[in-house]
PDB file of N, CA and C in Angstrom:
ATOM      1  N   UNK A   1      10.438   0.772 -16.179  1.00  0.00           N
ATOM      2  CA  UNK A   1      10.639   0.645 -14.754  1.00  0.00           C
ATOM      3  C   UNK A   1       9.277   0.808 -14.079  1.00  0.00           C
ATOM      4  N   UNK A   2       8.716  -0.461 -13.798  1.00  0.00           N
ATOM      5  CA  UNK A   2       7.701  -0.195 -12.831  1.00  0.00           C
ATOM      6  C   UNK A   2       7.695   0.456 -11.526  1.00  0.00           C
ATOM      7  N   UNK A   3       6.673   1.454 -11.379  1.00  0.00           N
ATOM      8  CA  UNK A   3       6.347   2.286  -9.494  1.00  0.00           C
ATOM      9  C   UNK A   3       5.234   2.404  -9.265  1.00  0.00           C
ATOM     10  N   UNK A   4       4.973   1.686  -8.483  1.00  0.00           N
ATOM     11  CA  UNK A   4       3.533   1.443  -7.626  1.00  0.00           C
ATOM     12  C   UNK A   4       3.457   1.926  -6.552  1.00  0.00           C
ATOM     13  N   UNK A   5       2.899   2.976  -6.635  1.00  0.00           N
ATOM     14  CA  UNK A   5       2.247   3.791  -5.399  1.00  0.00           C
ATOM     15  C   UNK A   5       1.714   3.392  -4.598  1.00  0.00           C
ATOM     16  N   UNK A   6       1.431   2.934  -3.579  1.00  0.00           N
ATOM     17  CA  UNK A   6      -0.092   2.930  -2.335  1.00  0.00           C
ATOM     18  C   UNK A   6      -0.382   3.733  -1.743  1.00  0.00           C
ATOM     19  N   UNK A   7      -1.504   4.034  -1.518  1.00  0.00           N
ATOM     20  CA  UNK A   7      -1.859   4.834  -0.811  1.00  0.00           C
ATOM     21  C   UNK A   7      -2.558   4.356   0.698  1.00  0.00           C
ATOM     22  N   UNK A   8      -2.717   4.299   1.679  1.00  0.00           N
ATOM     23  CA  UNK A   8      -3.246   3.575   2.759  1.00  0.00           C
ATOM     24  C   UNK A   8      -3.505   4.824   3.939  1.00  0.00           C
ATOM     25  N   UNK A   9      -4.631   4.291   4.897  1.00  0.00           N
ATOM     26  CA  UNK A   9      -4.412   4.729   6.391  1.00  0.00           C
ATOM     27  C   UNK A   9      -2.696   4.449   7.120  1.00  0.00           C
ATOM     28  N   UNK A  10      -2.480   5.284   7.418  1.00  0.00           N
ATOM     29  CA  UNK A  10      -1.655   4.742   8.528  1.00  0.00           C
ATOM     30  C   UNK A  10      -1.696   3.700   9.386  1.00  0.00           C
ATOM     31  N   UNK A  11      -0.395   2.642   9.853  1.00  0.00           N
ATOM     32  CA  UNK A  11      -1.329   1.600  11.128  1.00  0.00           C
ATOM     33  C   UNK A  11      -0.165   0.489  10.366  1.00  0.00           C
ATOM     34  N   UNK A  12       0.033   0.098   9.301  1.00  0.00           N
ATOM     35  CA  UNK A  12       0.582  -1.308   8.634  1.00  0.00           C
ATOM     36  C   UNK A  12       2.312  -1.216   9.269  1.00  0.00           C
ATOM     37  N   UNK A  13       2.594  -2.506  10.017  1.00  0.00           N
ATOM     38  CA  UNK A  13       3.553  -2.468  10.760  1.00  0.00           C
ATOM     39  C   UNK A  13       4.743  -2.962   9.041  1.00  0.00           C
ATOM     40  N   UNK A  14       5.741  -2.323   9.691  1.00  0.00           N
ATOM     41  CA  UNK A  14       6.814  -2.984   8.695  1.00  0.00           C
ATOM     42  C   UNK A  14       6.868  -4.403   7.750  1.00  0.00           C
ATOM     43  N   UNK A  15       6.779  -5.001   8.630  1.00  0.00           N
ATOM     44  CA  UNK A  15       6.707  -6.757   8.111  1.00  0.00           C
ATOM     45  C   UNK A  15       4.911  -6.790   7.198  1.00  0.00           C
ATOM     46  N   UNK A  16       4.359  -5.953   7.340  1.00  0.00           N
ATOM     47  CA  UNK A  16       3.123  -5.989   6.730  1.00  0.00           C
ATOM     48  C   UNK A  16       3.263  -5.410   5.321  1.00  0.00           C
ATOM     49  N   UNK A  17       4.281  -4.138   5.304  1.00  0.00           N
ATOM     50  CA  UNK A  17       4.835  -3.633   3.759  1.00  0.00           C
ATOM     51  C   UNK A  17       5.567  -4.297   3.362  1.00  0.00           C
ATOM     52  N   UNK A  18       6.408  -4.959   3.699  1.00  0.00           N
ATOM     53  CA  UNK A  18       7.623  -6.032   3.242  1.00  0.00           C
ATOM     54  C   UNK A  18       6.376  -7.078   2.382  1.00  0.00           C
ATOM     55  N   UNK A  19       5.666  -7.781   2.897  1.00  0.00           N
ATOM     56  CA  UNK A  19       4.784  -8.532   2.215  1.00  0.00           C
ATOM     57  C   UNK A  19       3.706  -8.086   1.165  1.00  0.00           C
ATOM     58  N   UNK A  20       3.256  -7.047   1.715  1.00  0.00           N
ATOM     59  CA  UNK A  20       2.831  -6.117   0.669  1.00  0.00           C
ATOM     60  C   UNK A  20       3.792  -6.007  -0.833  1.00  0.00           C
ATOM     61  N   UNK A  21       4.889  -5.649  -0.465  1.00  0.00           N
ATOM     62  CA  UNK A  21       5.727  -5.304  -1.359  1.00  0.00           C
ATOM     63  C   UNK A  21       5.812  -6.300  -2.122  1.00  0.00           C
ATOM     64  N   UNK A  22       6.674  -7.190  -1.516  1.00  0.00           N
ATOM     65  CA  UNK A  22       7.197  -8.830  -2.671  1.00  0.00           C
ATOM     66  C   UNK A  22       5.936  -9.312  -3.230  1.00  0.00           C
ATOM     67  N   UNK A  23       4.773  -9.464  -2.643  1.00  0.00           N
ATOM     68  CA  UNK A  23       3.507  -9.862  -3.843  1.00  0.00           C
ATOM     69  C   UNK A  23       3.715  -8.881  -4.785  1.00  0.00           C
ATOM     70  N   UNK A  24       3.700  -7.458  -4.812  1.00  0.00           N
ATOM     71  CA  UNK A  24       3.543  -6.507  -6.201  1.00  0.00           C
ATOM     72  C   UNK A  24       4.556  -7.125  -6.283  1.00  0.00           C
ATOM     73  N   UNK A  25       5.448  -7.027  -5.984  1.00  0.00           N
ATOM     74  CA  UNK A  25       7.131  -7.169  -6.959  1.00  0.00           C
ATOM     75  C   UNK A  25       6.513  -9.167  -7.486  1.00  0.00           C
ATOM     76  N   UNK A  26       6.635  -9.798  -6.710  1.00  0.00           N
ATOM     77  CA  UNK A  26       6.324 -10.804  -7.341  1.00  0.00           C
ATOM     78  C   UNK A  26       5.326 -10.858  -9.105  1.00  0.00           C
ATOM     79  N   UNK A  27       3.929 -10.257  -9.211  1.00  0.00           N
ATOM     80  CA  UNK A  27       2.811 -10.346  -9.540  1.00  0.00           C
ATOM     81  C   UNK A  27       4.031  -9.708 -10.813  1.00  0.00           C
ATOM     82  N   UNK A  28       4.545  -8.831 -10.743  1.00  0.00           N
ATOM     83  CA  UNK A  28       4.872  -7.407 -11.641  1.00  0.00           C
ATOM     84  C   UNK A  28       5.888  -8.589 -12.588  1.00  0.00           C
ATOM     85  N   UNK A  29       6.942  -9.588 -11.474  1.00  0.00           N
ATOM     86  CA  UNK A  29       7.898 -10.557 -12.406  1.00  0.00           C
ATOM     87  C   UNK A  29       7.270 -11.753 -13.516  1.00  0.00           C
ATOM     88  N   UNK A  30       6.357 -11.886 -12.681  1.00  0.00           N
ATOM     89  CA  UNK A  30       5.442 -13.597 -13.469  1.00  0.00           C
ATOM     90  C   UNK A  30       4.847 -12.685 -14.243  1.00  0.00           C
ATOM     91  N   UNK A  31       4.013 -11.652 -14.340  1.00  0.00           N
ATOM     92  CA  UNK A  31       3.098 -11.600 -15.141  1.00  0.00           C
ATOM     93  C   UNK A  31       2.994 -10.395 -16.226  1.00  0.00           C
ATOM     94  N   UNK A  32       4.044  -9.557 -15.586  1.00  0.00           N
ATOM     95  CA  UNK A  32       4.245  -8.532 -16.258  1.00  0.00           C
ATOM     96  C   UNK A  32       5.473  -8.072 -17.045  1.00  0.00           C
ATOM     97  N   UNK A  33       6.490  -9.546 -16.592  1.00  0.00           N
ATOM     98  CA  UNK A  33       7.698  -9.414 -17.200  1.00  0.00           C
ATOM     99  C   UNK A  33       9.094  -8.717 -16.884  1.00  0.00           C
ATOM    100  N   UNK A  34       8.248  -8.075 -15.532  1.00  0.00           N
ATOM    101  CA  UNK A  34       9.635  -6.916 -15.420  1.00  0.00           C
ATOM    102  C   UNK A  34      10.717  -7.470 -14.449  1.00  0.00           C
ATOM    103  N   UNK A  35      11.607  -6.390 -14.549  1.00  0.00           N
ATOM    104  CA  UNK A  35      13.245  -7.023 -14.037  1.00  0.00           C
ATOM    105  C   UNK A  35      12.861  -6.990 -12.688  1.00  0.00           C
ATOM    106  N   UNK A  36      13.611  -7.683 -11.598  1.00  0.00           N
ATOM    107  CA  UNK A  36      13.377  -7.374 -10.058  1.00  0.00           C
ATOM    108  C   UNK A  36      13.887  -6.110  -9.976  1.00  0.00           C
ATOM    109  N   UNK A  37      15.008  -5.918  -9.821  1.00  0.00           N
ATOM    110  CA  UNK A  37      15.546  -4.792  -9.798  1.00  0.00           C
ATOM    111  C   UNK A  37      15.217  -3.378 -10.617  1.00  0.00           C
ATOM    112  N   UNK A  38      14.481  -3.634 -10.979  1.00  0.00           N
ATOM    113  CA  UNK A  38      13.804  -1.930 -11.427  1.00  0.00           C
ATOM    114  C   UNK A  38      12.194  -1.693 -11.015  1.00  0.00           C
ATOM    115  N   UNK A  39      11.858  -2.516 -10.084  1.00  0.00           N
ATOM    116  CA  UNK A  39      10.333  -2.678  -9.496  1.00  0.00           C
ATOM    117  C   UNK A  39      10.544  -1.525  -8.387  1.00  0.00           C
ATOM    118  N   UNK A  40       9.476  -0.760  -8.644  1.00  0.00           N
ATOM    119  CA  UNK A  40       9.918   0.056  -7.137  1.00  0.00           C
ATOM    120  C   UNK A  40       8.340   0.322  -6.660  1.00  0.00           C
ATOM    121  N   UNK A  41       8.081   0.473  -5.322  1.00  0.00           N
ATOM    122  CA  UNK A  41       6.609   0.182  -4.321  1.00  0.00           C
ATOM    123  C   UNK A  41       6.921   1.356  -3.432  1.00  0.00           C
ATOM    124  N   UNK A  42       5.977   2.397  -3.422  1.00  0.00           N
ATOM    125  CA  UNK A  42       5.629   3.098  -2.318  1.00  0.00           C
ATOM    126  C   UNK A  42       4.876   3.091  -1.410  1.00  0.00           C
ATOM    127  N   UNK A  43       5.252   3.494  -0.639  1.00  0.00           N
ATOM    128  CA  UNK A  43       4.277   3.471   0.689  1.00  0.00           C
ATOM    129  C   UNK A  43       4.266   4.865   1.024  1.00  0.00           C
ATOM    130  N   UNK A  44       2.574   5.473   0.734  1.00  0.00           N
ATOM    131  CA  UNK A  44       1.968   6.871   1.264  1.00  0.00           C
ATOM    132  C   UNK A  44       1.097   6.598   2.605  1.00  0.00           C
ATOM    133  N   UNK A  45       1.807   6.699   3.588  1.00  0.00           N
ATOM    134  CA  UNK A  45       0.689   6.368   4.650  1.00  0.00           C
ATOM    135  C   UNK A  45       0.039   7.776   5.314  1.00  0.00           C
ATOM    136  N   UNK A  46      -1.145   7.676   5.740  1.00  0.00           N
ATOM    137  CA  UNK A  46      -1.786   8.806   5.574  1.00  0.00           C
ATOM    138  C   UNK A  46      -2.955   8.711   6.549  1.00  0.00           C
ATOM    139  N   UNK A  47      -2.427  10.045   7.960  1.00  0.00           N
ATOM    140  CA  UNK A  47      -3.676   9.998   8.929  1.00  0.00           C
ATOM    141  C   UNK A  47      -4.728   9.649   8.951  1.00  0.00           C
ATOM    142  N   UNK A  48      -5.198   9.093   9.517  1.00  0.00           N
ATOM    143  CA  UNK A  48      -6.773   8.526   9.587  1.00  0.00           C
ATOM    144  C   UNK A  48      -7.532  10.371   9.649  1.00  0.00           C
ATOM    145  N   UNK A  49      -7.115  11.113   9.871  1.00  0.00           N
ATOM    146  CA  UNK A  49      -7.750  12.104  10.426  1.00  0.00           C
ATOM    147  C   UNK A  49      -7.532  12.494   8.869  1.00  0.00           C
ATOM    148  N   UNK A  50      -6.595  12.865   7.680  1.00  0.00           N
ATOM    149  CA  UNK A  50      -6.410  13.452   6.738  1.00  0.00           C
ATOM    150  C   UNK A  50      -7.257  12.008   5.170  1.00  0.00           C
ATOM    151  N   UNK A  51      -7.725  11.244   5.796  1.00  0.00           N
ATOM    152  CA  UNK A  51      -8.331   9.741   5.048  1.00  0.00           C
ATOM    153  C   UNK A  51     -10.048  10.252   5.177  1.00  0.00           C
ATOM    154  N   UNK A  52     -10.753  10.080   3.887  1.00  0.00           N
ATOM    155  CA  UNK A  52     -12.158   9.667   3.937  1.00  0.00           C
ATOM    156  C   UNK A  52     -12.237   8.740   3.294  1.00  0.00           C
ATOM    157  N   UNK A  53     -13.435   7.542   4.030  1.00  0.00           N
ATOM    158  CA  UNK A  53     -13.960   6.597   2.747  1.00  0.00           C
ATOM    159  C   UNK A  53     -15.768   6.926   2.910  1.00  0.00           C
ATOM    160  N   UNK A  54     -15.806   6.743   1.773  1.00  0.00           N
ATOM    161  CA  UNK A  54     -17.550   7.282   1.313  1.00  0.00           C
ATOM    162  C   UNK A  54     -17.809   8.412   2.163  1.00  0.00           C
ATOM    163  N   UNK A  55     -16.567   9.415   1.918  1.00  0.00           N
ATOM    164  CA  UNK A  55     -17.001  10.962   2.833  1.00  0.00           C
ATOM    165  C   UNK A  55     -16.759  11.205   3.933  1.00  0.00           C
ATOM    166  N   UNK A  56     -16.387  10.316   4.683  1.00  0.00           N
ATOM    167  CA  UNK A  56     -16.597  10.286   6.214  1.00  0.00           C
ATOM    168  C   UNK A  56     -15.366   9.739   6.731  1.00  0.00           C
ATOM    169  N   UNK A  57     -14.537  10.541   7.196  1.00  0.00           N
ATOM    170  CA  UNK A  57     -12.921  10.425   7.780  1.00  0.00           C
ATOM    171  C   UNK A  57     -13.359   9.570   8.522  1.00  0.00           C
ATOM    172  N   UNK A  58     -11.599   8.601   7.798  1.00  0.00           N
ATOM    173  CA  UNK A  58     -11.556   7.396   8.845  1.00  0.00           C
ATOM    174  C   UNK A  58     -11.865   7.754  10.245  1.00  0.00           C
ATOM    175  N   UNK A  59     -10.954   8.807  10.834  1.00  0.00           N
ATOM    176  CA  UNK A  59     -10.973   9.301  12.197  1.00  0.00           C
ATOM    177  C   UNK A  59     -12.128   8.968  12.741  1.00  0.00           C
ATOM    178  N   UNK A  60     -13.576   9.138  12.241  1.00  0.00           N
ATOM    179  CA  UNK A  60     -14.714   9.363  12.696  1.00  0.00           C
ATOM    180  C   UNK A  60     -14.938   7.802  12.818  1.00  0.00           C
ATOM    181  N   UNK A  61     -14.840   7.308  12.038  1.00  0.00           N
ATOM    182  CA  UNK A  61     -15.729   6.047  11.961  1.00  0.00           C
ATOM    183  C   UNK A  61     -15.343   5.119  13.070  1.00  0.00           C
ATOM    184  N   UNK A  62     -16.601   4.161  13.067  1.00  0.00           N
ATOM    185  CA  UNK A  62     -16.335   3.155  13.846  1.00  0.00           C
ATOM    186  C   UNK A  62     -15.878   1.902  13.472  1.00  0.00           C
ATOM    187  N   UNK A  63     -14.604   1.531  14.169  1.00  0.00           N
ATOM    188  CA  UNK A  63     -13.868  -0.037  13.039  1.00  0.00           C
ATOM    189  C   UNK A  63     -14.030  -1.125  14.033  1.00  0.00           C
ATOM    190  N   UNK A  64     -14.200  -2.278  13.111  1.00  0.00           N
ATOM    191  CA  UNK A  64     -14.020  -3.367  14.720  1.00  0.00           C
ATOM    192  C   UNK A  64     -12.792  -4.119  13.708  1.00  0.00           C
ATOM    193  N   UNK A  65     -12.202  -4.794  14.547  1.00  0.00           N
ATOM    194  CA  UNK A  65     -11.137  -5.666  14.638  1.00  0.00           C
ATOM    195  C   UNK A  65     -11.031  -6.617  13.329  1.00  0.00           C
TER     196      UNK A  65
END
């Protein structure tokens, strides 16, 4: 039984995990063989304030669009 974790910032609207999701679930059927129905995808979404990348909380940084 495949489970794929993510881990992410917070921010990805619903319809953005839904698509998220069916590519892993897709990728996991063609290529990895497994049943649909035993594919399972998490979603850890996780404060920008409790997130660092290269050290430096998302919170802080500056993002453009």
């Amino acid at each position: 039984m495949p489970h794929v974790p993510t881990t992410s910032v917070e921010g990805r609207t619903p319809e953005q995990k839904r698509k998220i999701a069916e590519r892993i679930r897709n990728v996991l059927i063609e290529d990895g063989r497994a049943k649909r129905e035993n594919i399972h995808v998490a979603f850890h979404d996780v404060a920008a304030t409790n997130y660092t990348e290269a050290g430096v909380l998302v919170a802080d940084q500056k993002r453009t669009p």
